[in-house]
N, C-alpha and C. Protein backbone atom coordinates (compact mmCIF):
# COMPACT_ATOMS: atom_id res chain seq x y z
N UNK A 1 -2.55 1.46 7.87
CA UNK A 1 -1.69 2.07 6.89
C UNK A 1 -2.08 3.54 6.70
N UNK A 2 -2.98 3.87 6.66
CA UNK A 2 -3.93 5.03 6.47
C UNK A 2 -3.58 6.43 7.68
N UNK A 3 -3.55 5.60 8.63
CA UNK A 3 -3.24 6.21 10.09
C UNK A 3 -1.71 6.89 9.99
N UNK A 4 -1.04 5.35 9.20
CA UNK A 4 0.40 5.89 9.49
C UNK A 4 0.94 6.60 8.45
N UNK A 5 0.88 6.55 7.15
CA UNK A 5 1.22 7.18 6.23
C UNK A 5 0.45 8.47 5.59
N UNK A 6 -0.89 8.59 5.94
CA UNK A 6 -1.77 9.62 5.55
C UNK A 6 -2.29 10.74 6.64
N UNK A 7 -1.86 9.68 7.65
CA UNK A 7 -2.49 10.96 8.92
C UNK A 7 -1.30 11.36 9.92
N UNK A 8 -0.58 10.47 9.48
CA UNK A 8 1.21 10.40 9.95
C UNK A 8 0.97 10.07 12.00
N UNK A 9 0.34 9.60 12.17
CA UNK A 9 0.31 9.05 13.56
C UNK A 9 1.52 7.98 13.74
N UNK A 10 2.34 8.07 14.71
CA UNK A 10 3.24 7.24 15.43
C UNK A 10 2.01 5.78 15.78
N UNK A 11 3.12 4.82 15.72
CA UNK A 11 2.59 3.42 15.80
C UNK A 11 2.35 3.44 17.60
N UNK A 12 2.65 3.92 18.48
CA UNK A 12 2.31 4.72 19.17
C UNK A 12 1.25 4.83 20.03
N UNK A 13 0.82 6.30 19.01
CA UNK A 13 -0.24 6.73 18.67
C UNK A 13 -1.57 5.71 18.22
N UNK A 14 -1.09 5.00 17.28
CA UNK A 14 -1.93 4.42 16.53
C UNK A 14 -2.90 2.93 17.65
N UNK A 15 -1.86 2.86 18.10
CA UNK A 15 -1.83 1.65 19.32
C UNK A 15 -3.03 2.11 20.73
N UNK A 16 -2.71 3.42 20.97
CA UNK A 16 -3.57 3.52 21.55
C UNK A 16 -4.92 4.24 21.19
N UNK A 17 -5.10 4.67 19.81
CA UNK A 17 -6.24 4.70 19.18
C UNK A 17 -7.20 3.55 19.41
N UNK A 18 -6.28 2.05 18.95
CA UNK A 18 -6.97 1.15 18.74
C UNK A 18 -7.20 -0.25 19.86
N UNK A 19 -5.83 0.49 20.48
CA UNK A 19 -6.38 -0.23 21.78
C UNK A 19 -4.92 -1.68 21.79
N UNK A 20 -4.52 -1.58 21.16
CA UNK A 20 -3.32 -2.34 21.36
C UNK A 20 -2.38 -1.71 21.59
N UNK A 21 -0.77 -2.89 21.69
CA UNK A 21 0.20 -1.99 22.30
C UNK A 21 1.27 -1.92 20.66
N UNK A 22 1.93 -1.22 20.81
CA UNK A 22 2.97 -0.42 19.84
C UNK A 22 3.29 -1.73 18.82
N UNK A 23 3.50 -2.54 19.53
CA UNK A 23 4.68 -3.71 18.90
C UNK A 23 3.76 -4.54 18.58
N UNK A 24 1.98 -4.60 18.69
CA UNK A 24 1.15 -5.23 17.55
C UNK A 24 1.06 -4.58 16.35
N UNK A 25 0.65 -3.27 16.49
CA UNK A 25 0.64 -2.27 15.24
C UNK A 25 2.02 -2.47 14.40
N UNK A 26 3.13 -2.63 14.77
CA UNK A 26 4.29 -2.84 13.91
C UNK A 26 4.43 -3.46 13.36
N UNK A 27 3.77 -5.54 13.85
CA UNK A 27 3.94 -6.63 13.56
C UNK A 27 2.47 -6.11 12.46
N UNK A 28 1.43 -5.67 12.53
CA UNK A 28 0.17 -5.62 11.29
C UNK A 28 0.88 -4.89 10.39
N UNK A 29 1.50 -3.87 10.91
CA UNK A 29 1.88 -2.72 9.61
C UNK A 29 3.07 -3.72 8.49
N UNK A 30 4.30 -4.80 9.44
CA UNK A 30 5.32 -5.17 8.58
C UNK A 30 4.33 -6.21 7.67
N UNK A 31 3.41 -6.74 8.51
CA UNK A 31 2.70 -8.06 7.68
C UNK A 31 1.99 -7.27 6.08
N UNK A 32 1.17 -5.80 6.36
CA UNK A 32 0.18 -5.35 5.49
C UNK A 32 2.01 -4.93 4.27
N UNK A 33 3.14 -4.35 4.70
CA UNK A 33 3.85 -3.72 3.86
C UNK A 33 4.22 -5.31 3.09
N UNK A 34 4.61 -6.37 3.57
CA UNK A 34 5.03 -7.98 3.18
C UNK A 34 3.96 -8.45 1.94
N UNK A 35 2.06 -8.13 2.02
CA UNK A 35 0.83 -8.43 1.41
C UNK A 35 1.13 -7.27 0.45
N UNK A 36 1.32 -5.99 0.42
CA UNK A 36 1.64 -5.56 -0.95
C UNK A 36 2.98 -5.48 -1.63
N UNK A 37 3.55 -5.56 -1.27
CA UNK A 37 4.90 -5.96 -2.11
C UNK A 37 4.67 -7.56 -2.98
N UNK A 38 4.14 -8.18 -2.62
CA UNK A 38 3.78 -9.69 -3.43
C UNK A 38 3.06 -9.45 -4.21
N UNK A 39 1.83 -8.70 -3.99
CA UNK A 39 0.65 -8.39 -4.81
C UNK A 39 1.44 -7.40 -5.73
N UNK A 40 2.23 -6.23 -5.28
CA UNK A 40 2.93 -5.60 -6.80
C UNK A 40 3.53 -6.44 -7.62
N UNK A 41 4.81 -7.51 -7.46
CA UNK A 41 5.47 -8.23 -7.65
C UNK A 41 4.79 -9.20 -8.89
N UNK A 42 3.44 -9.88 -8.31
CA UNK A 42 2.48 -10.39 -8.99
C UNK A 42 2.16 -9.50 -10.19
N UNK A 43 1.67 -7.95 -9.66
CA UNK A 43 1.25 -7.42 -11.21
C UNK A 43 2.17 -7.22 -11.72
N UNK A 44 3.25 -6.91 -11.47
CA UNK A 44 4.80 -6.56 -12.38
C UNK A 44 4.49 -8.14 -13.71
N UNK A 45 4.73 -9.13 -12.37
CA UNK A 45 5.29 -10.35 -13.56
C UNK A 45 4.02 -10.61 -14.27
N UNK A 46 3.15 -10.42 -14.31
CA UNK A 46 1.89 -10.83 -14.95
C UNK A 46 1.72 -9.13 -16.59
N UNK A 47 2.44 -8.36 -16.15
CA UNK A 47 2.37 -7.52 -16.96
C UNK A 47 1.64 -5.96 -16.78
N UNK A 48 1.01 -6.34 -15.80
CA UNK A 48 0.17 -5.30 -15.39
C UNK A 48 0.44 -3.99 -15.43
N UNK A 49 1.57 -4.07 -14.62
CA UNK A 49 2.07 -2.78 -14.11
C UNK A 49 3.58 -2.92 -14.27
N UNK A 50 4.24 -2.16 -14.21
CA UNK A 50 6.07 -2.02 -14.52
C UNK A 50 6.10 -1.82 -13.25
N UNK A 51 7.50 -2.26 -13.22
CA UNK A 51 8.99 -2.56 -12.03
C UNK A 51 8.60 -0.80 -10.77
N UNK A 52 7.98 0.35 -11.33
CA UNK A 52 7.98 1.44 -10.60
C UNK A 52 6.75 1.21 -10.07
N UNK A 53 5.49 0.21 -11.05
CA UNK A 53 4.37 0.77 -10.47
C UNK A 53 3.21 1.42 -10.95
N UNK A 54 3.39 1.94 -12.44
CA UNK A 54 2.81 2.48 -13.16
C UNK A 54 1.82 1.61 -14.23
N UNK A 55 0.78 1.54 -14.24
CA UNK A 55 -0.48 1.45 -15.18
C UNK A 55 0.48 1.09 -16.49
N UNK A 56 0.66 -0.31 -16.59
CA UNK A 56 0.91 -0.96 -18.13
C UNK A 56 -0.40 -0.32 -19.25
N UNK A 57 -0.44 -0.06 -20.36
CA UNK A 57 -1.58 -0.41 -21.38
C UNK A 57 -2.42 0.86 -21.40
N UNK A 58 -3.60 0.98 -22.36
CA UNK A 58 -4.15 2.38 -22.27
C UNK A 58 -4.58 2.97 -21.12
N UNK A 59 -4.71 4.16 -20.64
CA UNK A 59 -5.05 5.10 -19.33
C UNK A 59 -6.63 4.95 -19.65
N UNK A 60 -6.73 4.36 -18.50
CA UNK A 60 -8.14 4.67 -18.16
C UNK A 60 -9.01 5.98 -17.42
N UNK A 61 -10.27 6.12 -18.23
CA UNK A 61 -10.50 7.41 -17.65
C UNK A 61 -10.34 8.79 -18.41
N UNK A 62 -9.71 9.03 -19.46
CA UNK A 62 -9.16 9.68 -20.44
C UNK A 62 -9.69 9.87 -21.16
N UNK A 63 -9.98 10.77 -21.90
CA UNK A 63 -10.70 10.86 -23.20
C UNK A 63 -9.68 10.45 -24.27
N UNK A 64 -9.93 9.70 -25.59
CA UNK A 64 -9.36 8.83 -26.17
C UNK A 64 -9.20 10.21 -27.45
N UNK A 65 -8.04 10.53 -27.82
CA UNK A 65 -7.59 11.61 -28.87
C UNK A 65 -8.54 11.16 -30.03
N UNK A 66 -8.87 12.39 -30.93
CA UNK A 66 -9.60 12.61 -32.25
C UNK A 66 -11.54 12.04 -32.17
C-alpha cells in the first residue's frame, strides 16, 4: 500500500521490486483495500469514528483548554 499510494509506484513496478508478477500485487492490494474498508465499517458502527473517518470523542494529544 505504501509503495502504491505514498511512493506512487505502478503495480508494475511494485511487482518487480518484490519479485512477483503485476496481477499478484493487484489481487494483495484489492484483498488489503477489502481488510480496511470492514475494519472502518466496524469503527463507524461501533462508534468510533464517523461515516468520513474522523476521530469520534475528545482529540487526543491536545492540550485540554483552561
Amino acid at each position: 500500500m505504501t509503495l502504491y499510494y505514498y511512493e506512487e509506484m505502478t503495480m508494475r513496478e511494485i511487482g518487480l521490486a518484490l519479485g512477483v508478477v503485476e496481477s499478484r500485487v493487484s489481487q494483495v492490494h484489492a484483498s488489503a483495500v477489502l481488510h480496511l474498508r470492514a475494519a472502518l465499517k466496524d469503527l463507524a458502527e461501533r462508534g468510533v469514528i464517523d461515516r468520513a473517518g474522523a476521530r469520534k470523542g475528545p482529540a487526543r494529544n491536545r492540550p485540554r483548554p483552561g
